[in-house]
N, C-alpha and C. Protein backbone atom coordinates (compact mmCIF):
# COMPACT_ATOMS: atom_id res chain seq x y z
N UNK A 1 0.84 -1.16 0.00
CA UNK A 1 0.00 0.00 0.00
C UNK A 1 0.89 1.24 0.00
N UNK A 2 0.36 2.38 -0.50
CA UNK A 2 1.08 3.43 -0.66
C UNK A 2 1.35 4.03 0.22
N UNK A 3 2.05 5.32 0.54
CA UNK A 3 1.39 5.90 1.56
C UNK A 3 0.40 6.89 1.60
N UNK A 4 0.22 7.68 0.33
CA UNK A 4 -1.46 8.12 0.55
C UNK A 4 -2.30 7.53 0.72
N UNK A 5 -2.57 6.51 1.01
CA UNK A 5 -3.37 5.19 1.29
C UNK A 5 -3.61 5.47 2.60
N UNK A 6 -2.37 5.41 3.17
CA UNK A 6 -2.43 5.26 4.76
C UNK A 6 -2.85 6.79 5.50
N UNK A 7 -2.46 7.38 5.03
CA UNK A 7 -2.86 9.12 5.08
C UNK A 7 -4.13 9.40 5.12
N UNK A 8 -4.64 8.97 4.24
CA UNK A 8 -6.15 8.76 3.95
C UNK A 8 -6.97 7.93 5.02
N UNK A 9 -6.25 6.64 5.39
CA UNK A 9 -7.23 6.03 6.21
C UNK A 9 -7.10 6.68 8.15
N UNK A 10 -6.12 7.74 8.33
CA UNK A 10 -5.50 7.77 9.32
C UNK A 10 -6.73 8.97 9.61
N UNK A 11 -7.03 9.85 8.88
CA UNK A 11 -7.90 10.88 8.89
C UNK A 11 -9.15 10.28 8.59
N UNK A 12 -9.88 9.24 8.17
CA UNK A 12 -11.16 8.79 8.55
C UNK A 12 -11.64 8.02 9.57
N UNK A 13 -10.70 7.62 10.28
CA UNK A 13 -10.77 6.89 11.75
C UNK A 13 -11.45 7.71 12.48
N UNK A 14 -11.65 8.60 12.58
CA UNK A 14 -12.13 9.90 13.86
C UNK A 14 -13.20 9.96 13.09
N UNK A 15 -13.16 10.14 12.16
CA UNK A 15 -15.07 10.66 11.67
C UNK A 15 -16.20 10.34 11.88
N UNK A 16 -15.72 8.44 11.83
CA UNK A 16 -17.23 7.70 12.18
C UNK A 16 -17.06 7.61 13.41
N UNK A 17 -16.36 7.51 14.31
CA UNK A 17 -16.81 7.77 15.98
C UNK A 17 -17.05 9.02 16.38
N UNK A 18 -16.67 10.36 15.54
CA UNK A 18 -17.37 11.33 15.79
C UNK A 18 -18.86 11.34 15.51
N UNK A 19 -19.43 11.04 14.24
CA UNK A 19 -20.83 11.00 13.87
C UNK A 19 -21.19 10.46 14.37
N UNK A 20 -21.05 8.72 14.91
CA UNK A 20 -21.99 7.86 16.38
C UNK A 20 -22.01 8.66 16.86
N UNK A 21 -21.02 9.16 17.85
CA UNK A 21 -21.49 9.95 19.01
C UNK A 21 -22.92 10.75 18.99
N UNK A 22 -22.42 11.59 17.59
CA UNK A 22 -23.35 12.83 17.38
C UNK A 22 -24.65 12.27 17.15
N UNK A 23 -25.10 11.10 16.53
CA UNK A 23 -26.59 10.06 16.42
C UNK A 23 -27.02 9.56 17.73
N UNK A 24 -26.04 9.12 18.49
CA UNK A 24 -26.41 8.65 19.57
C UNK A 24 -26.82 9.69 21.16
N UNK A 25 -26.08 11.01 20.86
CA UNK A 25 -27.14 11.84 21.60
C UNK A 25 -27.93 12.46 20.85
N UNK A 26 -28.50 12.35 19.55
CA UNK A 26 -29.40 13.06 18.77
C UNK A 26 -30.96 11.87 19.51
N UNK A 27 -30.72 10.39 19.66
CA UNK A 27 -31.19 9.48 20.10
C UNK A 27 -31.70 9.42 21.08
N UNK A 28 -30.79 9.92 22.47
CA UNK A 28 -31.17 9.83 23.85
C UNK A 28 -31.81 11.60 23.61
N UNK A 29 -31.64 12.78 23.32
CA UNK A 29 -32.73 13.64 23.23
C UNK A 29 -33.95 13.09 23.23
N UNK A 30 -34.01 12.00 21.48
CA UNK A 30 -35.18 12.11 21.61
C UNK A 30 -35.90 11.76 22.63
N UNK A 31 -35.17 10.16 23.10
CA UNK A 31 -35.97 9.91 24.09
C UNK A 31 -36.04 10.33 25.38
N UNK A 32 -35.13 11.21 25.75
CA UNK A 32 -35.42 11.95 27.46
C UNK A 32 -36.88 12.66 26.53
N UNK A 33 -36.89 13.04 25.78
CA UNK A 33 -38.18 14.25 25.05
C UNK A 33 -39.43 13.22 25.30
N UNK A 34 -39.27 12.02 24.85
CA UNK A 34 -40.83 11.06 24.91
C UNK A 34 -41.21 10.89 26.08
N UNK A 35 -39.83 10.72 27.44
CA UNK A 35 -40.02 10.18 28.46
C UNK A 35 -40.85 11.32 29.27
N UNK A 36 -40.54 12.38 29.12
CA UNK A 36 -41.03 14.02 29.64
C UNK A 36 -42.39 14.08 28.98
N UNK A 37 -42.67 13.67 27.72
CA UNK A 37 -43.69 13.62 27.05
C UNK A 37 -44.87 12.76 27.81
N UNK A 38 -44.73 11.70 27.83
CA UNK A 38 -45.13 10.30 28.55
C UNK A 38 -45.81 10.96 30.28
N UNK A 39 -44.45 11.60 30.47
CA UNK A 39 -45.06 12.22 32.59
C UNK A 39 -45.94 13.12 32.38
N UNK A 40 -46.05 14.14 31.63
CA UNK A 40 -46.79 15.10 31.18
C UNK A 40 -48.36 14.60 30.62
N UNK A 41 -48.15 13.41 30.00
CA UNK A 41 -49.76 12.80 29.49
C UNK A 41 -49.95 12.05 31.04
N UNK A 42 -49.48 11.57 31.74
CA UNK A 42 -49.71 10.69 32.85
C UNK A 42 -50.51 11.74 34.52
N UNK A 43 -49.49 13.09 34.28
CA UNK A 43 -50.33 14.46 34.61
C UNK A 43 -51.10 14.84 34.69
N UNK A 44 -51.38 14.65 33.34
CA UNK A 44 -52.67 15.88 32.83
C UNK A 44 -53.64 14.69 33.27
N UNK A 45 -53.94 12.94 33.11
CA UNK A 45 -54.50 12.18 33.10
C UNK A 45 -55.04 12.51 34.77
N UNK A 46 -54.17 11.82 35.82
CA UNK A 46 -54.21 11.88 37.06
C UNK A 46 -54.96 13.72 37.57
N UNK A 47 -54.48 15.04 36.78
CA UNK A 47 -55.85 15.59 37.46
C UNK A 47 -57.08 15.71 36.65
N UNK A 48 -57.10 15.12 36.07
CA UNK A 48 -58.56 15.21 34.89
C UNK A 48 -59.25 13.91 36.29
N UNK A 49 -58.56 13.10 36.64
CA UNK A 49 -59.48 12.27 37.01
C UNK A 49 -60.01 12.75 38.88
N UNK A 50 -58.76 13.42 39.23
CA UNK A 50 -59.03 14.34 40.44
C UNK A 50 -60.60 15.47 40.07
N UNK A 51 -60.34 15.45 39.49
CA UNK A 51 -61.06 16.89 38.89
C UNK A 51 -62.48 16.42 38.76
N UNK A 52 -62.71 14.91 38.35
CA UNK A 52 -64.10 14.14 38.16
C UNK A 52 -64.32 14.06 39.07
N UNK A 53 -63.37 13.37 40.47
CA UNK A 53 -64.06 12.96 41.36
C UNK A 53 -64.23 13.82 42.41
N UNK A 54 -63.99 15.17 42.26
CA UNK A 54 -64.10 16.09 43.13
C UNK A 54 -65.79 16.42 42.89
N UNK A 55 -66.16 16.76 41.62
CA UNK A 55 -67.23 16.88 41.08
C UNK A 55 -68.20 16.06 41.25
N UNK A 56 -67.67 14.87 41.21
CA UNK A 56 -68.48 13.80 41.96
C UNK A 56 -69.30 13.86 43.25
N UNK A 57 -68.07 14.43 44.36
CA UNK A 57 -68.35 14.32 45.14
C UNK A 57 -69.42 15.14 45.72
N UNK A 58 -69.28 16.47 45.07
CA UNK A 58 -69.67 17.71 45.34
C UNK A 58 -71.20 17.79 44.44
N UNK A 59 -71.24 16.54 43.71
CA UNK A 59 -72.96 16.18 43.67
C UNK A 59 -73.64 15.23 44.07
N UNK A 60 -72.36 14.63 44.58
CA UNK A 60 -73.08 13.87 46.34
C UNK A 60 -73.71 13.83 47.68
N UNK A 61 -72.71 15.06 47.91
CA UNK A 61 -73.14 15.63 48.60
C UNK A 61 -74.58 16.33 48.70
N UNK A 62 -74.74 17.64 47.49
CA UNK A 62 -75.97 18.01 47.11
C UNK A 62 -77.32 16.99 47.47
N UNK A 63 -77.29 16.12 46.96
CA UNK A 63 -78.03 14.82 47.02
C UNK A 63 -78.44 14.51 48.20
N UNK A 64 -77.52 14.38 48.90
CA UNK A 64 -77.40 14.09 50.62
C UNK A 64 -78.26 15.38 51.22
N UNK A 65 -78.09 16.41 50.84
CA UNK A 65 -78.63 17.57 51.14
C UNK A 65 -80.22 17.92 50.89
N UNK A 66 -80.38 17.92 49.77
CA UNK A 66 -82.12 17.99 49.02
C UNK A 66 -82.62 16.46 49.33
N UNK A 67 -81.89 15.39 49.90
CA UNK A 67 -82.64 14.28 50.47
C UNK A 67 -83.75 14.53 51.31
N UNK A 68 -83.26 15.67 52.42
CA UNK A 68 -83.60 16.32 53.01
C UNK A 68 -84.61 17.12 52.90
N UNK A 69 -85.67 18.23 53.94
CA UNK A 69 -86.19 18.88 54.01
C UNK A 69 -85.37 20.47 54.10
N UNK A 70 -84.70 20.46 52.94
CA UNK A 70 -83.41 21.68 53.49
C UNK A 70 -84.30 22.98 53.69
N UNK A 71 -85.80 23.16 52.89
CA UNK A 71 -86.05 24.35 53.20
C UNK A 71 -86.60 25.08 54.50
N UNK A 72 -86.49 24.06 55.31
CA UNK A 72 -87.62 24.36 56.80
C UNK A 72 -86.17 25.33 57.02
N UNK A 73 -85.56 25.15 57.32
CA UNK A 73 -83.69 25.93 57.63
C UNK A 73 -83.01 25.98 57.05
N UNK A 74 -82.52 27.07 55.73
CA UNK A 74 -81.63 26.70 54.76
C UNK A 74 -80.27 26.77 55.46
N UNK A 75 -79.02 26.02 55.47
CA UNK A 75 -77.91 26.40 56.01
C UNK A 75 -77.06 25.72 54.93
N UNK A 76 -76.00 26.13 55.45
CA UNK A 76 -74.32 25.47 55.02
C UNK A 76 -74.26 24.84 55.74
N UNK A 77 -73.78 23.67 55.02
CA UNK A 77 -73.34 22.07 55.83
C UNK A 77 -71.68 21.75 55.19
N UNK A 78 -71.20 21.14 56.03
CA UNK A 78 -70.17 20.33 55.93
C UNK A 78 -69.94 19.24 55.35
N UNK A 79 -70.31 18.19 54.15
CA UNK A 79 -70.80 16.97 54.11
C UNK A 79 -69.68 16.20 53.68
N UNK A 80 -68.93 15.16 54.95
CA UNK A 80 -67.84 14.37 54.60
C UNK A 80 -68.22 13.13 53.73
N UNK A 81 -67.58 13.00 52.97
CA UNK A 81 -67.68 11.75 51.72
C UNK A 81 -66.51 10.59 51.76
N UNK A 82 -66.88 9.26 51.56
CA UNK A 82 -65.87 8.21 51.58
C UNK A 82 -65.99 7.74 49.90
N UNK A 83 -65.40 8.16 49.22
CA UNK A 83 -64.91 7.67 48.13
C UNK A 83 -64.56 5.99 47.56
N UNK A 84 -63.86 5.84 48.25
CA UNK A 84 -63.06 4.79 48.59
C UNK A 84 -63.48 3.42 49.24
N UNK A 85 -64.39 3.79 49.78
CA UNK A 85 -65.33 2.94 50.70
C UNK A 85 -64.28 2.07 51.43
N UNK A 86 -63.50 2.90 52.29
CA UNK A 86 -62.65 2.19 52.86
C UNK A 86 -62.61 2.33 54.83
N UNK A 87 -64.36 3.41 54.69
CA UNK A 87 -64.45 3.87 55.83
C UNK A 87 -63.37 5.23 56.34
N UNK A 88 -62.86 5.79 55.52
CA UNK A 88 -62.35 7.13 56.15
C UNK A 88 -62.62 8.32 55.07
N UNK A 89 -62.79 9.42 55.72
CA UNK A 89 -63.85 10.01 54.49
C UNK A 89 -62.36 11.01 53.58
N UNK A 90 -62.80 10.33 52.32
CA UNK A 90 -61.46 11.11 51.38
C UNK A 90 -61.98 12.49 51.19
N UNK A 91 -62.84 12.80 50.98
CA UNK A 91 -63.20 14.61 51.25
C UNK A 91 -64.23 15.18 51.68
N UNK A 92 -64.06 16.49 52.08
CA UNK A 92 -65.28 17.12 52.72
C UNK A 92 -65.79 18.02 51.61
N UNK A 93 -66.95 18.55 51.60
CA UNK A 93 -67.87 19.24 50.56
C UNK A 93 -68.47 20.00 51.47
N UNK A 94 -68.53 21.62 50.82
CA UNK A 94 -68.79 22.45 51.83
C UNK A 94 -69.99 22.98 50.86
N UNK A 95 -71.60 22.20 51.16
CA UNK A 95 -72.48 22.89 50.43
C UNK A 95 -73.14 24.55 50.97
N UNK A 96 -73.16 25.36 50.54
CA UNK A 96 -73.55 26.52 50.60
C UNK A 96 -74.84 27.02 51.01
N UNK A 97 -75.65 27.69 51.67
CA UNK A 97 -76.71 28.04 52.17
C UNK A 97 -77.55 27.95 51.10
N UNK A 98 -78.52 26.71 50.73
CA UNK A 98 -79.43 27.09 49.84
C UNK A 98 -80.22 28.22 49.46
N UNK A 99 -80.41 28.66 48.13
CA UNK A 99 -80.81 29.88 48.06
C UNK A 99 -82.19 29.69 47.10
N UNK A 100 -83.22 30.37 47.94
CA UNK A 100 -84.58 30.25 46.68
C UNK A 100 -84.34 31.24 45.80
N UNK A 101 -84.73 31.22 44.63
CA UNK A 101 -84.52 32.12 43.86
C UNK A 101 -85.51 32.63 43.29
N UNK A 102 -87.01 31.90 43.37
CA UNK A 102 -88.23 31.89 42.58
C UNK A 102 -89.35 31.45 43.29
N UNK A 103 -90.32 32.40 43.79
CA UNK A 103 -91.58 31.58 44.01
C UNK A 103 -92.66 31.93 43.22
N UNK A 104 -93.86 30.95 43.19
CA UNK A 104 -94.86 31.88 41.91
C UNK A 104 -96.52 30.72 42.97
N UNK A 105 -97.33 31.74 43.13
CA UNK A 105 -98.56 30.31 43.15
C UNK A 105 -98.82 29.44 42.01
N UNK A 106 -99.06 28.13 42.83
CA UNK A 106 -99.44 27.49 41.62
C UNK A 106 -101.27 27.32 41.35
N UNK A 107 -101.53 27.10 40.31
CA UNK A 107 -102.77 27.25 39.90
C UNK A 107 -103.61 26.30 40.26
N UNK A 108 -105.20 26.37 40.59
CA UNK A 108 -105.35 24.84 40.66
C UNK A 108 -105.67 23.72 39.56
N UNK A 109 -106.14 24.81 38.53
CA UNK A 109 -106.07 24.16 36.59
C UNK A 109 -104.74 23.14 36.51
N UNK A 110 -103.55 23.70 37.77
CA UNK A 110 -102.61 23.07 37.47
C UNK A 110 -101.91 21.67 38.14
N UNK A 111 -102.98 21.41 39.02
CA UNK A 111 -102.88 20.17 39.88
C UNK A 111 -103.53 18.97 39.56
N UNK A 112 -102.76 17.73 39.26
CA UNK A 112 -103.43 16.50 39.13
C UNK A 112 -104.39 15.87 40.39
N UNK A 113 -105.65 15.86 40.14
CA UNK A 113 -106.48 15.25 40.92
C UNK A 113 -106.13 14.09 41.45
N UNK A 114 -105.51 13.11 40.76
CA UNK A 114 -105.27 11.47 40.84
C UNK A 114 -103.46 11.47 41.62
N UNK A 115 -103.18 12.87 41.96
CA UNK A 115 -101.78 12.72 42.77
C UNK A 115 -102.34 13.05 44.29
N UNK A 116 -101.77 12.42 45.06
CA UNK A 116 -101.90 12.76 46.62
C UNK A 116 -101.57 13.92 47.24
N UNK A 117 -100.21 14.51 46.59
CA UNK A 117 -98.98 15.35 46.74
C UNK A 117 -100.11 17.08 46.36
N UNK A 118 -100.71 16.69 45.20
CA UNK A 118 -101.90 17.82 44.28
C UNK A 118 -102.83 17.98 45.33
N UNK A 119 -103.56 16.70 45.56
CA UNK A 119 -104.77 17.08 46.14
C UNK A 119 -104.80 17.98 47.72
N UNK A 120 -103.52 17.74 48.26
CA UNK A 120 -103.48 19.03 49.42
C UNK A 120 -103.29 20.06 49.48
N UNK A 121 -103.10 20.38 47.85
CA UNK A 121 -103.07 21.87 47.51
C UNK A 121 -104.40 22.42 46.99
N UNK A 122 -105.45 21.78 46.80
CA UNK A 122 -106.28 22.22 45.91
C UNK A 122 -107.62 22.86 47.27
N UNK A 123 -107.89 23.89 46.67
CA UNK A 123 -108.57 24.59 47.07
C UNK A 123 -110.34 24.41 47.25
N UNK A 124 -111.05 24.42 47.92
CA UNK A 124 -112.84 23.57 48.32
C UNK A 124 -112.80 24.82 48.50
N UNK A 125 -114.56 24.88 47.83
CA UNK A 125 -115.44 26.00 47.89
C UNK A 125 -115.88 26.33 49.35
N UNK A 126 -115.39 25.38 50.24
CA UNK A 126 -116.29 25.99 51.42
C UNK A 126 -114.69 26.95 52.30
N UNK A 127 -115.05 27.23 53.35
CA UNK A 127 -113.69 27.85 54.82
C UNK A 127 -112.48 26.50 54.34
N UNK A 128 -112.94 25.69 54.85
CA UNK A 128 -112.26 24.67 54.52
C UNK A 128 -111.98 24.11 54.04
N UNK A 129 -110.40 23.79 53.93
CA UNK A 129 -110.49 22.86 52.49
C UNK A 129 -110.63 21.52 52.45
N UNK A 130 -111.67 21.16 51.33
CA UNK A 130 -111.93 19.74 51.17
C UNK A 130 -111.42 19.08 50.18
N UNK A 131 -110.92 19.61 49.36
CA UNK A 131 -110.21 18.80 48.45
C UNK A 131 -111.23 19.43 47.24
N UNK A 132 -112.42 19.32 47.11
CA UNK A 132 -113.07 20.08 45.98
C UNK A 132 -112.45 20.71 45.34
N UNK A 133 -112.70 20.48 44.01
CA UNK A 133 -112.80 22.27 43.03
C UNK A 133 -113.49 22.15 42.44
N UNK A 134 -114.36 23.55 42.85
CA UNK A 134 -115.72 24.51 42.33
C UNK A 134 -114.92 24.59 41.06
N UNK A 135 -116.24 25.23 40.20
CA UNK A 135 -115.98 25.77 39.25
C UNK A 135 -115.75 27.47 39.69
N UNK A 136 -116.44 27.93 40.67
CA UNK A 136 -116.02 29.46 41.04
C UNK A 136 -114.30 29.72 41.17
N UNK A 137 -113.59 28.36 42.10
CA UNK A 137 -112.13 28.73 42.49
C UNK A 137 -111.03 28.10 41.56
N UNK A 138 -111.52 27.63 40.22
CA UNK A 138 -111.09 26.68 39.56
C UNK A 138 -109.92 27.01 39.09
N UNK A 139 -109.60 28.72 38.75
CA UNK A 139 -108.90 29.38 37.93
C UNK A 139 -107.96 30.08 38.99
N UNK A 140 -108.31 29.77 40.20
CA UNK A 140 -107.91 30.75 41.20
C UNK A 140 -106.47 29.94 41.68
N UNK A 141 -105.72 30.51 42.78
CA UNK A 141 -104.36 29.76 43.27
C UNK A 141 -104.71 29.04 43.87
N UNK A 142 -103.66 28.10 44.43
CA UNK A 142 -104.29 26.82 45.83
C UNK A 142 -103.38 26.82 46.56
N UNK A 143 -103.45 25.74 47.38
CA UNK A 143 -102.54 26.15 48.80
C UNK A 143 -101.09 25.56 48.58
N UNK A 144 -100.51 26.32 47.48
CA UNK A 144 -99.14 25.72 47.34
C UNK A 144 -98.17 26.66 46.41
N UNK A 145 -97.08 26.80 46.32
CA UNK A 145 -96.20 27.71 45.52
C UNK A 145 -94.72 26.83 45.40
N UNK A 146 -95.08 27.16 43.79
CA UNK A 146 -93.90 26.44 42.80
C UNK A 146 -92.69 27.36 43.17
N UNK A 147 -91.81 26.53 43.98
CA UNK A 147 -90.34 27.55 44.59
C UNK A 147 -88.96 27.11 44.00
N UNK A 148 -87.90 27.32 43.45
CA UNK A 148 -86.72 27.46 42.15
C UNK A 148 -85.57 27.60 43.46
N UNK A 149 -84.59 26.69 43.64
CA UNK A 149 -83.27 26.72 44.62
C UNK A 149 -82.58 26.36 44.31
N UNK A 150 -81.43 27.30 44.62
CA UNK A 150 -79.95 26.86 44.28
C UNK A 150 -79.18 26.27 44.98
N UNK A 151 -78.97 24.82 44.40
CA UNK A 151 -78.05 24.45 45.58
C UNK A 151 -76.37 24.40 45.41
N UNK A 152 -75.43 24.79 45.71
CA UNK A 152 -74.14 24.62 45.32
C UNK A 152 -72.89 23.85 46.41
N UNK A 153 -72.30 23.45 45.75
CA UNK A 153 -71.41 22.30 46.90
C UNK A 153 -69.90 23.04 46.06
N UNK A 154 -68.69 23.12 46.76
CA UNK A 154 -67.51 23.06 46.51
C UNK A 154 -66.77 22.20 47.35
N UNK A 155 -65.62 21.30 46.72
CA UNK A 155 -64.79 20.19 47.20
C UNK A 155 -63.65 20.99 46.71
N UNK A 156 -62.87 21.37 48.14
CA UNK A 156 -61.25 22.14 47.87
C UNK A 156 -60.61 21.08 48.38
N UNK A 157 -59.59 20.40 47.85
CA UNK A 157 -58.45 18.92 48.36
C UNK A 157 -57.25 19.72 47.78
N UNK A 158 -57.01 21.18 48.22
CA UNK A 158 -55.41 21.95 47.83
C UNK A 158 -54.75 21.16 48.49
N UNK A 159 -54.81 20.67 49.98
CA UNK A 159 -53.70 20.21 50.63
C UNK A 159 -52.88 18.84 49.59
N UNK A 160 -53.84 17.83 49.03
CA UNK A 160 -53.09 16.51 48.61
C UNK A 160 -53.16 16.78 47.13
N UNK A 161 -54.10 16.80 46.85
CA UNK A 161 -54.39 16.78 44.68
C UNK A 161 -54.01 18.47 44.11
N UNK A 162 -54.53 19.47 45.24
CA UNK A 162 -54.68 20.95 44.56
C UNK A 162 -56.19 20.86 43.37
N UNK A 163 -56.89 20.13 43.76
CA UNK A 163 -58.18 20.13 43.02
C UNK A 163 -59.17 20.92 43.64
N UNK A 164 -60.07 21.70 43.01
CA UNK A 164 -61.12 22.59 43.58
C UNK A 164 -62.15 22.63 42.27
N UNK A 165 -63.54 22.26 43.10
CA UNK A 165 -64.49 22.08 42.07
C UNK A 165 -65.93 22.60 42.51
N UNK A 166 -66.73 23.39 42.14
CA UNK A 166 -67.86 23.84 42.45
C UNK A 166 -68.91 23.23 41.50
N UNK A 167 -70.49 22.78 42.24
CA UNK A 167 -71.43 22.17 41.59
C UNK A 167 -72.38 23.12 41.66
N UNK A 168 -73.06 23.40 40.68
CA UNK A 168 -74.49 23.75 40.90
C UNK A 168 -76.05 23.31 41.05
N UNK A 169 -77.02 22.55 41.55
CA UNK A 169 -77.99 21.94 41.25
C UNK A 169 -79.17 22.85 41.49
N UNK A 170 -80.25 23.26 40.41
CA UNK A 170 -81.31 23.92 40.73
C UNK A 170 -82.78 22.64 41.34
N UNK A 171 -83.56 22.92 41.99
CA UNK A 171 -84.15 22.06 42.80
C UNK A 171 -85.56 23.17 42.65
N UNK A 172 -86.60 22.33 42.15
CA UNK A 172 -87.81 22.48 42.38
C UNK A 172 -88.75 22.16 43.28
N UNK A 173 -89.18 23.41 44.10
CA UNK A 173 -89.76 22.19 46.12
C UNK A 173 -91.10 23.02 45.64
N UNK A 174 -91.92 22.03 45.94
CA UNK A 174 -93.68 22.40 46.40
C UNK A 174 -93.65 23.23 47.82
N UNK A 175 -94.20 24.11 48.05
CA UNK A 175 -93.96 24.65 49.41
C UNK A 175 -95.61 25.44 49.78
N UNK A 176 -96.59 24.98 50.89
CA UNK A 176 -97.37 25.78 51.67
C UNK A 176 -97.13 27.06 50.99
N UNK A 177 -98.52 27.88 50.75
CA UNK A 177 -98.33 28.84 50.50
C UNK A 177 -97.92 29.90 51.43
N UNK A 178 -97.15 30.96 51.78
CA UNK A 178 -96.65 31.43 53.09
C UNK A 178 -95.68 31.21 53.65
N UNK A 179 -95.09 30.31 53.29
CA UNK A 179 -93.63 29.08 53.47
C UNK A 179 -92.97 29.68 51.98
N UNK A 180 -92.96 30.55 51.28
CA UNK A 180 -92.39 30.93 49.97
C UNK A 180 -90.46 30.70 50.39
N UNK A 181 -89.86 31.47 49.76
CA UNK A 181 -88.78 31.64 49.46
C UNK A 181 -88.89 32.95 51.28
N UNK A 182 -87.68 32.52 52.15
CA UNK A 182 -87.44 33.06 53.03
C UNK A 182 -87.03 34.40 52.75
């Protein structure tokens, strides 16, 4: 062999272990990039699902609440929830003082005769009510008013998840006439 031969091969020795190199951290970029990629979808996953079950809870609560007779005393309640059903309650829900927002009489044109719930609203021609309807009071109100409430629950878990979620539920209550919206 000559010696430009050897000249030649002495100066391409370095090249291809320079270019590996340069492929092989072009390589691990990518993948530190997927692996960062990957924690970031695993993230966003874990509070999307915080975020459901906060919401969850906080119309569980509600529930627990309008189970109830909430309008004799509207208040704010505390309502601890077990998730988990493991017997220790994974969060508290702080529902908000129900609020009426709407009362209107209801009509007696507008009461089903054949409901139980109707017939103690409906208005008798005589002092007293018997359950009758005249044709004189037919058009007139009865002893009841269609009342519109807001109920709202928020679940704050900043201390462990940093999740905070507010519910709204509107609730339609039959209410004594006089018993309206406080």
């Amino acid at each position: 062999m000559t010696s430009s031969g050897r000249q030649l091969r002495r100066r391409q020795t370095g090249v291809t272990l320079v270019v590996t190199l340069v492929f092989m951290v072009l390589f691990l970029l990518i993948a530190v990039a997927m692996v960062n990629s990957g924690l970031v979808n695993v993230k966003v996953a874990a509070n999307q699902q915080h975020t459901a079950e906060a919401r969850d809870v906080a119309q569980q609560a509600i529930e627990q609440v309008i189970s109830n007779d909430f309008t004799k005393a509207p208040a704010a309640v505390a309502v601890p929830v077990d998730v988990s059903g493991d017997g220790k309650n994974d969060y508290v829900a702080q529902v908000a003082q129900p609020e009426c927002l709407a009362s209107k009489p209801m009509k007696n044109v507008e009461l089903d005769l054949n409901d139980a719930d109707d017939v103690s609203c409906l208005i008798g021609s005589g002092v007293q009510n018997t359950g009758i309807v005249t044709a004189t009071n037919n058009a007139g109100n009865s002893l009841c008013n269609a009342t519109q409430w807001d109920v709202a629950a928020t679940v704050n878990d900043a201390a462990s998840t940093g999740t905070v979620a507010t519910v709204h539920q509107g609730v339609s209550v039959r209410m004594p006439t006089g018993s309206a919206c406080p």
